[in-house]
N, C-alpha and C. Protein backbone atom coordinates (compact mmCIF):
# COMPACT_ATOMS: atom_id res chain seq x y z
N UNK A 1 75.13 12.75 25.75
CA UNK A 1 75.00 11.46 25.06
C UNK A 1 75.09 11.67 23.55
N UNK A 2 75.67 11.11 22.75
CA UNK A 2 76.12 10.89 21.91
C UNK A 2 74.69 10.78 20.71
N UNK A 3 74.57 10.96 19.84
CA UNK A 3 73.13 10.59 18.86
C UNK A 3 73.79 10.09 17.56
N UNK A 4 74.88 10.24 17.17
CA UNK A 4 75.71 9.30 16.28
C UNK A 4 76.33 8.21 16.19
N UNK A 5 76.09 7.16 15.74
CA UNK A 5 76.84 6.08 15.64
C UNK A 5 78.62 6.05 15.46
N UNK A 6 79.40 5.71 15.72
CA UNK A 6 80.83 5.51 15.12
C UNK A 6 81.25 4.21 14.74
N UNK A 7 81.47 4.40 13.41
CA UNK A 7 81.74 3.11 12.92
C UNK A 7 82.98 2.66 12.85
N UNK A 8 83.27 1.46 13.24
CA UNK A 8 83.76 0.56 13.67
C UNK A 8 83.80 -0.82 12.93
N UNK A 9 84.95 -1.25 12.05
CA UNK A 9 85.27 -2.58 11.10
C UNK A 9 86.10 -3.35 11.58
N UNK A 10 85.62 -4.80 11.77
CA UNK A 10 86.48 -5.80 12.63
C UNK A 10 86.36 -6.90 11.09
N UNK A 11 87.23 -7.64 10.99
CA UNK A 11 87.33 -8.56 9.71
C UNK A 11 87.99 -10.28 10.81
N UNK A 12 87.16 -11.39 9.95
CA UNK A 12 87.59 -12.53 10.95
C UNK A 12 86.87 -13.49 10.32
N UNK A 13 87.11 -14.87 10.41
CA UNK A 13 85.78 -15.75 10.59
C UNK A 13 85.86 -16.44 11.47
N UNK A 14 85.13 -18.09 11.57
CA UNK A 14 84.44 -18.27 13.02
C UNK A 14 85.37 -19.27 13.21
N UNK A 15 86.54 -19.31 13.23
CA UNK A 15 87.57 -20.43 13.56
C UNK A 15 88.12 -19.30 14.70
N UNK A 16 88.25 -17.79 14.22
CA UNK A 16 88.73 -16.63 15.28
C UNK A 16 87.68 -16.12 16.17
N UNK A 17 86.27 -16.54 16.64
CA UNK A 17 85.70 -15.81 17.34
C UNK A 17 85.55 -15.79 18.67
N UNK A 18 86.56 -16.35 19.26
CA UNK A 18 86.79 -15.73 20.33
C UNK A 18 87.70 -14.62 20.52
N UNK A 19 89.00 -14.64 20.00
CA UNK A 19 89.45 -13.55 19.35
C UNK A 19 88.32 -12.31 19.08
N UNK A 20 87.73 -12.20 18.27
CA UNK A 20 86.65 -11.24 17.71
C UNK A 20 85.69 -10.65 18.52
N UNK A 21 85.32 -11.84 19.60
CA UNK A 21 84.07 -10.97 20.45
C UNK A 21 84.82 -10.35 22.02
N UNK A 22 86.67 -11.28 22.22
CA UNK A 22 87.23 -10.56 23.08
C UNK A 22 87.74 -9.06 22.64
N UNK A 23 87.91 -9.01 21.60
CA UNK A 23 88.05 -7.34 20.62
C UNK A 23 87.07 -6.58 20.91
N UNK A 24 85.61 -7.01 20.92
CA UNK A 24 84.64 -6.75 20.93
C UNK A 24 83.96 -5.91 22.08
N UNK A 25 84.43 -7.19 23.28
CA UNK A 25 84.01 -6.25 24.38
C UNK A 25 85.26 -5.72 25.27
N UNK A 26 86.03 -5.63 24.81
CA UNK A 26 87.40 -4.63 25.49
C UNK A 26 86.55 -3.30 24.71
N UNK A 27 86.00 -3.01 23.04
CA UNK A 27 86.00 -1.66 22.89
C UNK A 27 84.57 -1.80 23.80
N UNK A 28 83.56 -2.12 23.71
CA UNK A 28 82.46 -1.63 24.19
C UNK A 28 82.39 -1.57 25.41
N UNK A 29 83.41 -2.03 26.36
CA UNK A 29 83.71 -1.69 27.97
C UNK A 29 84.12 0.01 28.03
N UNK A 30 84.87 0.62 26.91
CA UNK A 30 84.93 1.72 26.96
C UNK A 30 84.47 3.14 26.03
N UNK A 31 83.77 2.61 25.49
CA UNK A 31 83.10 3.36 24.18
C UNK A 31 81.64 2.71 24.27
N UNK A 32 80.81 3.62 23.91
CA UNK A 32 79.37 3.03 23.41
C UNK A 32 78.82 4.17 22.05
N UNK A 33 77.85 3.37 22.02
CA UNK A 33 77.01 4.19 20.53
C UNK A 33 77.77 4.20 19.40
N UNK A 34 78.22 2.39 18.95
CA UNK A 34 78.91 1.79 17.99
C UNK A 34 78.35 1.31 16.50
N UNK A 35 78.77 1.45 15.64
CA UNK A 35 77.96 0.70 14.84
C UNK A 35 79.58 -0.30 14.22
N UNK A 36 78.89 -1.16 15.21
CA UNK A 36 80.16 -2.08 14.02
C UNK A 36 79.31 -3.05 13.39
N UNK A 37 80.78 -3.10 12.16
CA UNK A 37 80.76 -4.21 11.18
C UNK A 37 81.24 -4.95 11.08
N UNK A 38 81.14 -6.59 11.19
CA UNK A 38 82.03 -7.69 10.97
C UNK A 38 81.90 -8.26 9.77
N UNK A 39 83.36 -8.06 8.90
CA UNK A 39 83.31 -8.49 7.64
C UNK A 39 83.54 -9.89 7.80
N UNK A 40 83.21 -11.01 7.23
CA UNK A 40 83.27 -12.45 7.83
C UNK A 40 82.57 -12.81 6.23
N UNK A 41 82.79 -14.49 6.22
CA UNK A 41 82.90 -15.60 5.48
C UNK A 41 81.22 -17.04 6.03
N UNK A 42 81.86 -16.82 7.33
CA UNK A 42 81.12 -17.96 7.42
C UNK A 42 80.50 -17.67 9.44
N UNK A 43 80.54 -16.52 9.57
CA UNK A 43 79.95 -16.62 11.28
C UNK A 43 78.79 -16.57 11.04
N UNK A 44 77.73 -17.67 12.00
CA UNK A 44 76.37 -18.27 11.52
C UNK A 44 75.57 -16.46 12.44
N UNK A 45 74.35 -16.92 11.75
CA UNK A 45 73.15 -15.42 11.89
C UNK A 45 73.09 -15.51 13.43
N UNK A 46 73.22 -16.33 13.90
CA UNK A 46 72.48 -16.74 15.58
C UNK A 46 73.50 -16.33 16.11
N UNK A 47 74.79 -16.42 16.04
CA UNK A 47 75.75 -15.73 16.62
C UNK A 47 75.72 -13.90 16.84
N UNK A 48 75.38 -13.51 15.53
CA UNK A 48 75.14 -12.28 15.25
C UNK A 48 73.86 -11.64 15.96
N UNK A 49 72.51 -12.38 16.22
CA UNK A 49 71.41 -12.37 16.79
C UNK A 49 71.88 -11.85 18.33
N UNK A 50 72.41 -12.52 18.95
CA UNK A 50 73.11 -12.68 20.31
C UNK A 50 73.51 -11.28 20.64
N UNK A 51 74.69 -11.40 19.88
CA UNK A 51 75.40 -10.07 20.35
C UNK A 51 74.80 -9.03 19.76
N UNK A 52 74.17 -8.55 18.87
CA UNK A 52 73.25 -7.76 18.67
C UNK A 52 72.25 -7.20 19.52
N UNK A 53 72.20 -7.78 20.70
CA UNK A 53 70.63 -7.57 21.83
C UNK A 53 71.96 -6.59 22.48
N UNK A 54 73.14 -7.61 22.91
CA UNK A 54 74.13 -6.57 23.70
C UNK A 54 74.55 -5.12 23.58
N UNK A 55 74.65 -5.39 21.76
CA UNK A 55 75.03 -3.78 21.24
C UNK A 55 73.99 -2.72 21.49
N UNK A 56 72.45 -3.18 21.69
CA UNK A 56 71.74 -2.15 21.31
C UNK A 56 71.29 -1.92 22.75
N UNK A 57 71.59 -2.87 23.26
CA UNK A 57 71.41 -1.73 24.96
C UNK A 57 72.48 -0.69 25.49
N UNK A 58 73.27 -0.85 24.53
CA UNK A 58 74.67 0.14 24.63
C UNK A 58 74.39 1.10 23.68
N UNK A 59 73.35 1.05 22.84
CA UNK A 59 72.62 2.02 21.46
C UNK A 59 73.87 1.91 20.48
N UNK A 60 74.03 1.03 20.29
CA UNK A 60 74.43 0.22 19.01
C UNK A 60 73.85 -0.77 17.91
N UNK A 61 75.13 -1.10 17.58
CA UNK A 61 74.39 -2.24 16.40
C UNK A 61 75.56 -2.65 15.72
N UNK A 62 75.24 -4.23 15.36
CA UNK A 62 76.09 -4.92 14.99
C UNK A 62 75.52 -5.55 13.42
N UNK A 63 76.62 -5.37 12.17
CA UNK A 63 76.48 -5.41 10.85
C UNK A 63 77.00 -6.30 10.34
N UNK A 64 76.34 -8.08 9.64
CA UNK A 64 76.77 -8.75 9.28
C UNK A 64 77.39 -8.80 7.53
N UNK A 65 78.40 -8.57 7.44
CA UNK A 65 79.10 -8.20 6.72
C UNK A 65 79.42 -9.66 6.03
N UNK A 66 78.99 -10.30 4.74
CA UNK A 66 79.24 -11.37 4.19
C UNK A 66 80.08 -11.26 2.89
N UNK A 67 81.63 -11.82 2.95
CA UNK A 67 82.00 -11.76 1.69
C UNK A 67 82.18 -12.91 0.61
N UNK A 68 81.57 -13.24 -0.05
CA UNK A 68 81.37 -14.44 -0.53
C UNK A 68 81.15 -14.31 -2.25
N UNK A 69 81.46 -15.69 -2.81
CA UNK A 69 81.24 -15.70 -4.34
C UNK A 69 82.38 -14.84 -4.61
N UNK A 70 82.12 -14.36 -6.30
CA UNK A 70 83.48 -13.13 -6.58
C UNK A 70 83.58 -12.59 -6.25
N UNK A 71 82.96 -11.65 -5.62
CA UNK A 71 83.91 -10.54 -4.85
C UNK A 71 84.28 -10.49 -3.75
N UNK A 72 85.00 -12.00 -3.48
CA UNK A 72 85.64 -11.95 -2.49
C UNK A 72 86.59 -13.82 -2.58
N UNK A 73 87.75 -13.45 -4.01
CA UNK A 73 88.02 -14.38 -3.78
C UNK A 73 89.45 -15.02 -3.78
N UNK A 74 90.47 -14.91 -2.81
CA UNK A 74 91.13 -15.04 -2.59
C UNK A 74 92.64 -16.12 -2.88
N UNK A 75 93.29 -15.21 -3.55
CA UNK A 75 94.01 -16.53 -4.02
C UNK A 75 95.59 -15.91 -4.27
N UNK A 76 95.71 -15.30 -3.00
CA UNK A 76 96.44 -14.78 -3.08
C UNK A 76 97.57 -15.22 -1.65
N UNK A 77 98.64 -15.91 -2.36
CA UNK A 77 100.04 -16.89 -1.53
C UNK A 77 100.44 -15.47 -0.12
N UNK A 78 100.99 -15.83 0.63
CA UNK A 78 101.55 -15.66 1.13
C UNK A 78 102.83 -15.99 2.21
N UNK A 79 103.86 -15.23 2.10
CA UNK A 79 104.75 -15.78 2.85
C UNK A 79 104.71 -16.40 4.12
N UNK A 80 103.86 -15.39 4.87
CA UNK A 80 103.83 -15.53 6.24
C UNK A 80 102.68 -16.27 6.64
N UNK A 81 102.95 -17.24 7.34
CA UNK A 81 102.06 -17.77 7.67
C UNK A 81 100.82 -17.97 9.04
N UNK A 82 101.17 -16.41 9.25
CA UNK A 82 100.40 -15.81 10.61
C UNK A 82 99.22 -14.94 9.87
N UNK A 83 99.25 -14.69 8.80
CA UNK A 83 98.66 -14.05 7.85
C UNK A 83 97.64 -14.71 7.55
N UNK A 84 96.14 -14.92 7.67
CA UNK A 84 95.28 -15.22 7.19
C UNK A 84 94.34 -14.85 6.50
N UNK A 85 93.73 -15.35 5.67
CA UNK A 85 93.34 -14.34 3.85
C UNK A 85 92.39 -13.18 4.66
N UNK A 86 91.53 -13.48 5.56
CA UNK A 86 90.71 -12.54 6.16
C UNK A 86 91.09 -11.08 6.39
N UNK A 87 92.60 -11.00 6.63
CA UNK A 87 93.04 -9.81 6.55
C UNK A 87 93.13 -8.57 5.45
N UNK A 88 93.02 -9.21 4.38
CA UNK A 88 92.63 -8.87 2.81
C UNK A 88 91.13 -8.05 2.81
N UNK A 89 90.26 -8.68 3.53
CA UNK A 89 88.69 -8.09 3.65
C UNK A 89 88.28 -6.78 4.03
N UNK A 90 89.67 -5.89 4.70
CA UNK A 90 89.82 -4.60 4.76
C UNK A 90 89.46 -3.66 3.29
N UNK A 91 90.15 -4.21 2.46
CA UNK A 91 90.07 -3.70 0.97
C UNK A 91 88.38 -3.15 0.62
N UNK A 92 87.61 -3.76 1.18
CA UNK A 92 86.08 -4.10 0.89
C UNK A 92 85.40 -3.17 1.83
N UNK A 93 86.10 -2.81 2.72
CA UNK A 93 85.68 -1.27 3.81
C UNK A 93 84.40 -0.73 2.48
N UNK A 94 84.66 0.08 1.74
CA UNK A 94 84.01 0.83 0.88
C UNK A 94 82.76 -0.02 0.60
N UNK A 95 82.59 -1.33 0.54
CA UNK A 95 81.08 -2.00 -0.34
C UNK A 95 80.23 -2.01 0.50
N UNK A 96 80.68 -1.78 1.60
CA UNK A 96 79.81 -2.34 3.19
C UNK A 96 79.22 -1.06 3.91
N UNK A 97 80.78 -0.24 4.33
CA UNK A 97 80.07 0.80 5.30
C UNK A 97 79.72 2.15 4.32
N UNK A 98 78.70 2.71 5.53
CA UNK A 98 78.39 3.95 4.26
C UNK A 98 78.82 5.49 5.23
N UNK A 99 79.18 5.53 6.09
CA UNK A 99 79.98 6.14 6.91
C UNK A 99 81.33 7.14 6.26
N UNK A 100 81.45 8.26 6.43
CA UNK A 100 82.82 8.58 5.78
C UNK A 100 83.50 8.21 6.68
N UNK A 101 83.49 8.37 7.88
CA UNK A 101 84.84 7.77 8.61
C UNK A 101 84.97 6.45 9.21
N UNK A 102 85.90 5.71 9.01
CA UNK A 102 85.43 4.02 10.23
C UNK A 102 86.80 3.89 10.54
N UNK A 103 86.61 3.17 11.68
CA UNK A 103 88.18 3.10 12.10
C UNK A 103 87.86 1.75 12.07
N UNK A 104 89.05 0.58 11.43
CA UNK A 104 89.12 -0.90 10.98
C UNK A 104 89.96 -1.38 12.54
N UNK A 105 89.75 -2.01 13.01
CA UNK A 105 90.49 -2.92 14.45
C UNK A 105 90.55 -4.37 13.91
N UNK A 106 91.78 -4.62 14.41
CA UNK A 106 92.39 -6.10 13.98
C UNK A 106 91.69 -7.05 15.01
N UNK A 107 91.09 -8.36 15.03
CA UNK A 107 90.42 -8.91 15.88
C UNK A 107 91.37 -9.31 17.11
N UNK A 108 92.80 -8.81 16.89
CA UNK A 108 93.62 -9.92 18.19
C UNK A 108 93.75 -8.65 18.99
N UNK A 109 93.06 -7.79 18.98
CA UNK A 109 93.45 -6.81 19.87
C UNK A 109 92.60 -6.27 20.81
N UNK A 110 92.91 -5.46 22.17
CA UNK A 110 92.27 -5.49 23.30
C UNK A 110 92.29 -3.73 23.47
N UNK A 111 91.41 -2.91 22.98
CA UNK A 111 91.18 -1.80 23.52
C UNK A 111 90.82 -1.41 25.31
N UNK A 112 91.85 -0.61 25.46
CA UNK A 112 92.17 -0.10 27.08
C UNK A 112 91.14 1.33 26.71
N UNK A 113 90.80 2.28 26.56
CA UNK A 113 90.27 3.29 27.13
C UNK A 113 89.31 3.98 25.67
N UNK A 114 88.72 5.23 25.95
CA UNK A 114 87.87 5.93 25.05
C UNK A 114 88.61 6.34 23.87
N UNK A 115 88.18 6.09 22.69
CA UNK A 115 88.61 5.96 21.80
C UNK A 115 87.81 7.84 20.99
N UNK A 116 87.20 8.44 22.06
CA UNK A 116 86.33 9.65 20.77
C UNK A 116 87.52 10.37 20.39
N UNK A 117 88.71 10.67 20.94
CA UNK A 117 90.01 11.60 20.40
C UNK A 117 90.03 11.16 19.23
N UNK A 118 90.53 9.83 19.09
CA UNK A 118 91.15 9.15 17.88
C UNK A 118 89.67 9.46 16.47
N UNK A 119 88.09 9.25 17.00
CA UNK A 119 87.22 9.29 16.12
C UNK A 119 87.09 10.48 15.64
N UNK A 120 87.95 11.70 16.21
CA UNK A 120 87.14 12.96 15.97
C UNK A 120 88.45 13.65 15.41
N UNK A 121 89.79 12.79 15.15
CA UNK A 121 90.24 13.21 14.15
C UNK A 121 90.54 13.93 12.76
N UNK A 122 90.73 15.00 12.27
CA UNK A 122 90.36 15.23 11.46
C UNK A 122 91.21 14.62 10.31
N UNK A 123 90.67 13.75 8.73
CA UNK A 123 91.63 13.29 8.35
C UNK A 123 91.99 14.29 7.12
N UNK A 124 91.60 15.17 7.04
CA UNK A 124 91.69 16.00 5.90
C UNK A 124 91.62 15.25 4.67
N UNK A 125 92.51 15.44 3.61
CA UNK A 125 92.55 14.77 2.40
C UNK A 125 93.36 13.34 2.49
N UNK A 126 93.93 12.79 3.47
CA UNK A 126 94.62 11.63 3.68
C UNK A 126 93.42 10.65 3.69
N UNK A 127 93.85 9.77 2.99
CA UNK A 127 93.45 8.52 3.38
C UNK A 127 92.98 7.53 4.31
N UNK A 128 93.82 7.46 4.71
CA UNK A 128 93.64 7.34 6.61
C UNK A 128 95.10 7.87 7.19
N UNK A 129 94.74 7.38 8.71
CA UNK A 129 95.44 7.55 9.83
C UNK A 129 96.02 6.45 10.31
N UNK A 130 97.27 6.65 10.49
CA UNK A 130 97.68 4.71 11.65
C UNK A 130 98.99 5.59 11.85
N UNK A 131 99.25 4.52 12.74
CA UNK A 131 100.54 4.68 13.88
C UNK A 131 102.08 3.91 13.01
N UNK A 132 102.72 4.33 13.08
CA UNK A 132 104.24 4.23 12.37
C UNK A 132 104.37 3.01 13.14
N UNK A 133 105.27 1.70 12.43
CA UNK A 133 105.11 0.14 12.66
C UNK A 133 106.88 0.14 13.18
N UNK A 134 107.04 -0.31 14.22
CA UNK A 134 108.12 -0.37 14.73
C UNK A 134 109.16 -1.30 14.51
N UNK A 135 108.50 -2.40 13.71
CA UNK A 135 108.70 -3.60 13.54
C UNK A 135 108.22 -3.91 12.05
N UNK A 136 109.59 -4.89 11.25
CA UNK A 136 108.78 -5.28 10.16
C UNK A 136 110.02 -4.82 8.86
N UNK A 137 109.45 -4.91 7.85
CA UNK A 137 110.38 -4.88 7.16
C UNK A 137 109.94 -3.26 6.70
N UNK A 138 111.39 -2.31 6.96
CA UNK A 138 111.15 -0.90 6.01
C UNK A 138 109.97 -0.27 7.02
N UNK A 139 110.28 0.96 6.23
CA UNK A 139 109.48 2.11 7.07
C UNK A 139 107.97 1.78 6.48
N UNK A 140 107.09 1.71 7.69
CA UNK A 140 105.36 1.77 6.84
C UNK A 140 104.67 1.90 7.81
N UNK A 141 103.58 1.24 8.66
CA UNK A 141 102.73 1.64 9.32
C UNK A 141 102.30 0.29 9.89
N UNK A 142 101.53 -0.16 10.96
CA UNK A 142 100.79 -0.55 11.77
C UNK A 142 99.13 -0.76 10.92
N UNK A 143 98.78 -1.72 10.08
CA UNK A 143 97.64 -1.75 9.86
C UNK A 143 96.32 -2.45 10.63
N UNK A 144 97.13 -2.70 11.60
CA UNK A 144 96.45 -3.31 12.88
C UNK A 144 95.40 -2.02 13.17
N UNK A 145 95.06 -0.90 13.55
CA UNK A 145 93.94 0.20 13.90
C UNK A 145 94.42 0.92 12.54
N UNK A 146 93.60 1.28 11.93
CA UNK A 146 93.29 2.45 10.70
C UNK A 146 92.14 3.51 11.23
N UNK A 147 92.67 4.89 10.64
CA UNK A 147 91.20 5.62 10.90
C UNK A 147 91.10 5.78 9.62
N UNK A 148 89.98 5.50 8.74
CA UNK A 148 90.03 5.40 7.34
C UNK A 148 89.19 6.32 6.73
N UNK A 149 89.48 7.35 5.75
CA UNK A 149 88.49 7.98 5.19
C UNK A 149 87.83 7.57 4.13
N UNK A 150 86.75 6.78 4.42
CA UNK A 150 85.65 5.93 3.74
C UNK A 150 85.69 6.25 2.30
N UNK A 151 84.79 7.73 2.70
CA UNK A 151 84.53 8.78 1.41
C UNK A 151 85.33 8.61 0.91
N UNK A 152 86.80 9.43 0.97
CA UNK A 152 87.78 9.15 0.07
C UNK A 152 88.08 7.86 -0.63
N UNK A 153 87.85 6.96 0.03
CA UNK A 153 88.00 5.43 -0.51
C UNK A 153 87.52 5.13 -1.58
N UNK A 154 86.08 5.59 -1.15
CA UNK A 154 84.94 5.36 -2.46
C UNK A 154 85.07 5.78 -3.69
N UNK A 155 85.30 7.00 -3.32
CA UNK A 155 85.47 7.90 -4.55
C UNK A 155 86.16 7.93 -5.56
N UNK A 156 87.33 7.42 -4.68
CA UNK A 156 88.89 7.08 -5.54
C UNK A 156 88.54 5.52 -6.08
N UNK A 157 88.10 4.58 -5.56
CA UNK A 157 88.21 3.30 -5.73
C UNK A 157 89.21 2.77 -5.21
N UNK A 158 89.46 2.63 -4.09
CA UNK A 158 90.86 2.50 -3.82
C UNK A 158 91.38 1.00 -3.58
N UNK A 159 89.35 0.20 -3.18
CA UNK A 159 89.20 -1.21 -3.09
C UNK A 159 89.96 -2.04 -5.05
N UNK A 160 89.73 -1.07 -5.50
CA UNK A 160 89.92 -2.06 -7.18
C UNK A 160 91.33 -1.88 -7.09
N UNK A 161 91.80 -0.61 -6.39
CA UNK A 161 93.73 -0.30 -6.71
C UNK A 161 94.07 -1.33 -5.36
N UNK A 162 93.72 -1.41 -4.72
CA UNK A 162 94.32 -2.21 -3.55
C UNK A 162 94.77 -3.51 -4.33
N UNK A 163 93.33 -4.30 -4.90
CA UNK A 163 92.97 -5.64 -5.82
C UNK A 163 94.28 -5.73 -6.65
N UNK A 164 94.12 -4.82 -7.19
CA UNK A 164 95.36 -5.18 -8.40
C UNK A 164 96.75 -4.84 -8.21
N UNK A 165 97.21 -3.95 -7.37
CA UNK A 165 98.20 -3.97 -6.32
C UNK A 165 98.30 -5.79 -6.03
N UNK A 166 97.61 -5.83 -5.26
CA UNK A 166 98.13 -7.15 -4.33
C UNK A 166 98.18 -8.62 -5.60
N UNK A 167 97.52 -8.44 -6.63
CA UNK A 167 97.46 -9.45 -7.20
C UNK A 167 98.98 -9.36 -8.18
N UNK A 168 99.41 -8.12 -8.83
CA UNK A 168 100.39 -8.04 -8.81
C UNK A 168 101.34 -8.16 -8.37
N UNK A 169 101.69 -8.04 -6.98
CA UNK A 169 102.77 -7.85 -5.69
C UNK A 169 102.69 -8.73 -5.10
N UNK A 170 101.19 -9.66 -4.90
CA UNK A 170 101.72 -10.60 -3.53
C UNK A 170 102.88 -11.38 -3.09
N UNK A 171 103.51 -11.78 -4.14
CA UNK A 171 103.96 -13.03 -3.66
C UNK A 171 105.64 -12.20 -3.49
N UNK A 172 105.47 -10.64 -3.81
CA UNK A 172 106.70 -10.04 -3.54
C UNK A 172 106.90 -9.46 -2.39
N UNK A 173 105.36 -8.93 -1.14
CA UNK A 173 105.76 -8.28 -0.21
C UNK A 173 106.04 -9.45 0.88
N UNK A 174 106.64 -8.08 1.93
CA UNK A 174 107.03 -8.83 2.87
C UNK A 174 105.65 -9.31 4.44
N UNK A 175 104.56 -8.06 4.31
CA UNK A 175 103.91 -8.50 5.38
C UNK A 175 102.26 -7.79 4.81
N UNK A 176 102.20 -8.83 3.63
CA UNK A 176 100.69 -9.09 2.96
C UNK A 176 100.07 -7.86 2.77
N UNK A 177 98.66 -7.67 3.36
CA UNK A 177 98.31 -6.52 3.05
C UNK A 177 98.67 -4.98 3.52
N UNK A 178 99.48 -5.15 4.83
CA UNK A 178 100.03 -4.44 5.00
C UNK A 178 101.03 -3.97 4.20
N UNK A 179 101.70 -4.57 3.47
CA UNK A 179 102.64 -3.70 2.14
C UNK A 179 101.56 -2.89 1.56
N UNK A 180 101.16 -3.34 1.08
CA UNK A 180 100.09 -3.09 0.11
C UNK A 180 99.80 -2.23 0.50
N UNK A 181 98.78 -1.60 1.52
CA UNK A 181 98.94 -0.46 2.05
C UNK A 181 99.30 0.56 2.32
């Protein structure tokens, strides 16, 4: 049995939570001893209360992650309109978790099996980890699963270079924060 948490960043608000808590329990059907974080806007405490009893009989725990006021404020166009600003809230990995490693999961997605290979990755000096994007404009990556090296994040600041990246670029890439990336 496991005595470490693995952290785990889901980003959404409550117009997506069904989305979010079906993400939710596809990973915890096959993984336990989680610590996730939901970076969110507006999902009420009682929601969080709830699923919180669930996580911790699985010896977890669930982290209400609020981004609100300035530092978190969005005003940034985009082309696509499948793109919703919430996806941006990745950037903010660093203010929240204190973890060097977290792997970020996109809320529309449905984890099939044990995920400890992918956690026990080593990322060396990279940044993170993701899977080459098959689709899309130009060669880049899949920012849908990240294995992210926190530490490194922090250290570098990579949340302020992301910021000014995108505030510069937005309205030039082709698939939001994923350019950026």
């Amino acid at each position: 049995m496991r005595n470490t948490k693995r952290a785990v960043v889901f980003a959404g608000d409550y117009a997506y939570i069904r989305q979010i808590e079906t993400a939710m329990k596809s990973l915890c059907r096959h993984n336990s001893h989680l610590k996730i974080y939901l970076l969110n806007q507006d999902i009420p405490q009682e929601w969080f209360s709830q699923i919180r009893i669930y996580l911790q009989e699985m010896g977890g725990d669930l982290i209400d992650c609020k981004l609100i006021g300035s530092q978190f404020q969005m005003n940034w166009s985009n082309k696509l309109p499948h793109i919703n600003h919430m996806t941006f809230a990745r950037y903010f990995i660093p203010d929240f978790v204190t973890e060097d490693k977290v792997l970020y999961l996109d809320s529309d997605l449905i984890v099939t099996g044990d995920l400890t290979d992918l956690f026990e990755l080593d990322l060396g000096e990279n940044y993170l980890a993701a899977a080459r994007s098959c689709f899309g404009a130009g060669v880049g990556f899949n920012a849908g699963v990240l294995l992210i090296n926190n530490k490194k994040w922090g250290s570098e600041t990579i949340r302020q270079k992301l910021i000014d990246l995108t505030e510069k670029e937005h309205e030039n890439v082709e698939e939001g924060d994923q350019s950026i990336l």
